[in-house]
Structure formats: structure tokens, C-alpha cells
Protein backbone atom coordinates (compact mmCIF):
# COMPACT_ATOMS: atom_id res chain seq x y z
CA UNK A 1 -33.22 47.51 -10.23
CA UNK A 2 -30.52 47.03 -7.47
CA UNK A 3 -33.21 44.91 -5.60
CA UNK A 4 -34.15 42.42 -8.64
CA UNK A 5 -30.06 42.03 -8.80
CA UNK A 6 -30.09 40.84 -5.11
CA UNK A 7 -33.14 38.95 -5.17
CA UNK A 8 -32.20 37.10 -8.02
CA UNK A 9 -28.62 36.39 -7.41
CA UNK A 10 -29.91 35.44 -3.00
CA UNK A 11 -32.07 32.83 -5.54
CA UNK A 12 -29.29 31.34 -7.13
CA UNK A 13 -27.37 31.06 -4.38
CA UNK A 14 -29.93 29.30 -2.11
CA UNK A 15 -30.22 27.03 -5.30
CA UNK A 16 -27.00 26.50 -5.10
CA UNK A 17 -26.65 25.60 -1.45
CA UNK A 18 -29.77 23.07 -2.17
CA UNK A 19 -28.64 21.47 -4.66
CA UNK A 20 -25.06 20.67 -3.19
CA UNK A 21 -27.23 19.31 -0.38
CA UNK A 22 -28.90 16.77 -2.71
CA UNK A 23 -27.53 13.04 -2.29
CA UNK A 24 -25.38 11.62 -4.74
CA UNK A 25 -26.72 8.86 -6.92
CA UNK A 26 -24.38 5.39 -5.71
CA UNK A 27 -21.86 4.55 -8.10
CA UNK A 28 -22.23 0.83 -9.63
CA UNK A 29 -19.98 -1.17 -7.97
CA UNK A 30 -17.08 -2.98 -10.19
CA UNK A 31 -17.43 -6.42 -10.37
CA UNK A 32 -14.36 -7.98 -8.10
CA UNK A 33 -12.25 -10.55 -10.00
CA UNK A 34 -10.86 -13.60 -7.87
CA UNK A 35 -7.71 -12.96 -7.34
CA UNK A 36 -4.91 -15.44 -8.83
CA UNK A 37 -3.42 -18.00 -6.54
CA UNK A 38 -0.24 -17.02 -4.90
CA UNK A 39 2.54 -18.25 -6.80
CA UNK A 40 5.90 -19.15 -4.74
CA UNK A 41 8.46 -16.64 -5.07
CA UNK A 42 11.94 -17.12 -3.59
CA UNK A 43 13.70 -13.80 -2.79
CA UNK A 44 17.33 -13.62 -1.77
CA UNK A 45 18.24 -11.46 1.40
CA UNK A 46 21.62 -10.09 0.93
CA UNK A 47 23.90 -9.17 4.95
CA UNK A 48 27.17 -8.19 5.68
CA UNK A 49 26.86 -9.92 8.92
CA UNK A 50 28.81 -13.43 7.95
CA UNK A 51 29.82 -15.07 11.44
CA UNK A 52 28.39 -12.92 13.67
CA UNK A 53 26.02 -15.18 15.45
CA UNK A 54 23.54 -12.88 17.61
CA UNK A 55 23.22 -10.48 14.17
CA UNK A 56 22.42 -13.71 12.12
CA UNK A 57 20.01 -15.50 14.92
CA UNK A 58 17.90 -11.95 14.58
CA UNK A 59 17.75 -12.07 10.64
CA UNK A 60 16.72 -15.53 11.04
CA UNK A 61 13.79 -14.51 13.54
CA UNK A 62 12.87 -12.21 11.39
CA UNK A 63 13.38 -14.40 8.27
CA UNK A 64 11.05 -16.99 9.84
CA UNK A 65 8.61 -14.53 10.77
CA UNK A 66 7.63 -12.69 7.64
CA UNK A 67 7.37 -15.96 6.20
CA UNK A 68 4.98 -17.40 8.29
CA UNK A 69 2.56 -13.94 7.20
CA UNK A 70 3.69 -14.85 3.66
CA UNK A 71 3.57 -18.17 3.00
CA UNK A 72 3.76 -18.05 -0.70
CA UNK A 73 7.04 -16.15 -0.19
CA UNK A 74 10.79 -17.50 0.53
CA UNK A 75 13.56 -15.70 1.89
CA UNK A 76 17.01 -17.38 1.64
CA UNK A 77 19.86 -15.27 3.75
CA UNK A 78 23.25 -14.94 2.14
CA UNK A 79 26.11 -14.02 3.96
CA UNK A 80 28.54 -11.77 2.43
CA UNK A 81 31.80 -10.00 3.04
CA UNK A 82 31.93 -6.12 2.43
CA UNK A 83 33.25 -6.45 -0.56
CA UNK A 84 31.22 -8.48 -2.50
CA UNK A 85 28.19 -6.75 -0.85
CA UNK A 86 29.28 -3.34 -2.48
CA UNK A 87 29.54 -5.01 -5.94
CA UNK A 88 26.65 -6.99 -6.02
């Protein structure tokens, strides 16, 4: 009786291990919509840094380059003094 138990359940089990080594049927792939055309968007880039020039020059660098990645996207720098920044 012990034996049938084994035999059966060493059955199973190589089922098992078979059948997880079956391939899996592709999924259908979704249909890919065009995507919409970039719309501008203007976003405003708010600094402490007002009048200090080598802080502003790197903004600026850094300004210029993210929009050349993004055209669609423009970033206008405003200067502020501490306390307007913290109520903004």
C-alpha cells in the first residue's frame, strides 16, 4: 500500500515538473496607438540665486540643455530672493 502511495504521488510529481517545462502559449500583442504630438509646455524654474553670475551661467547650461532633449518643453528661470522663494 505504502508503495502505490509513492508510486503514485513520484507520478504526479514528474507530471508536475513536465508540465511546468511546457512553453507558454505567446500572449497577443496590444495594438500600439500613435502617440499624440507633443504639445509645448512652458514650465517655470524657481532659484534663490538672483545676481550671482557663475550659479546663474550653470542653471542656464543646464536650462539650455534639457531643452535641447525636450524640445516640446520650455524652461523660463526666475530669480528670487529668500523670501519670496519660501512663500511661493
Amino acid at each position: 500500500m505504502k508503495k502505490n502511495i509513492v508510486v503514485v504521488l513520484l507520478m504526479i510529481l514528474g507530471a508536475m515538473l513536465i508540465w511546468g517545462c511546457v512553453p507558454q502559449a505567446p500572449l497577443p500583442e496590444a495594438e500600439e496607438a500613435a502617440p499624440p504630438p507633443p504639445e509645448k509646455v512652458e514650465l517655470e524654474w524657481w532659484t534663490v540665486q538672483a545676481g550671482e553670475q557663475p550659479a546663474i551661467a550653470h542653471w542656464d547650461y543646464i536650462i539650455e540643455e534639457f531643452e535641447k532633449k525636450y524640445p516640446n518643453v520650455e524652461v523660463k528661470r526666475v530669480d528670487m530672493i529668500d523670501e519670496d522663494f519660501k512663500t511661493g
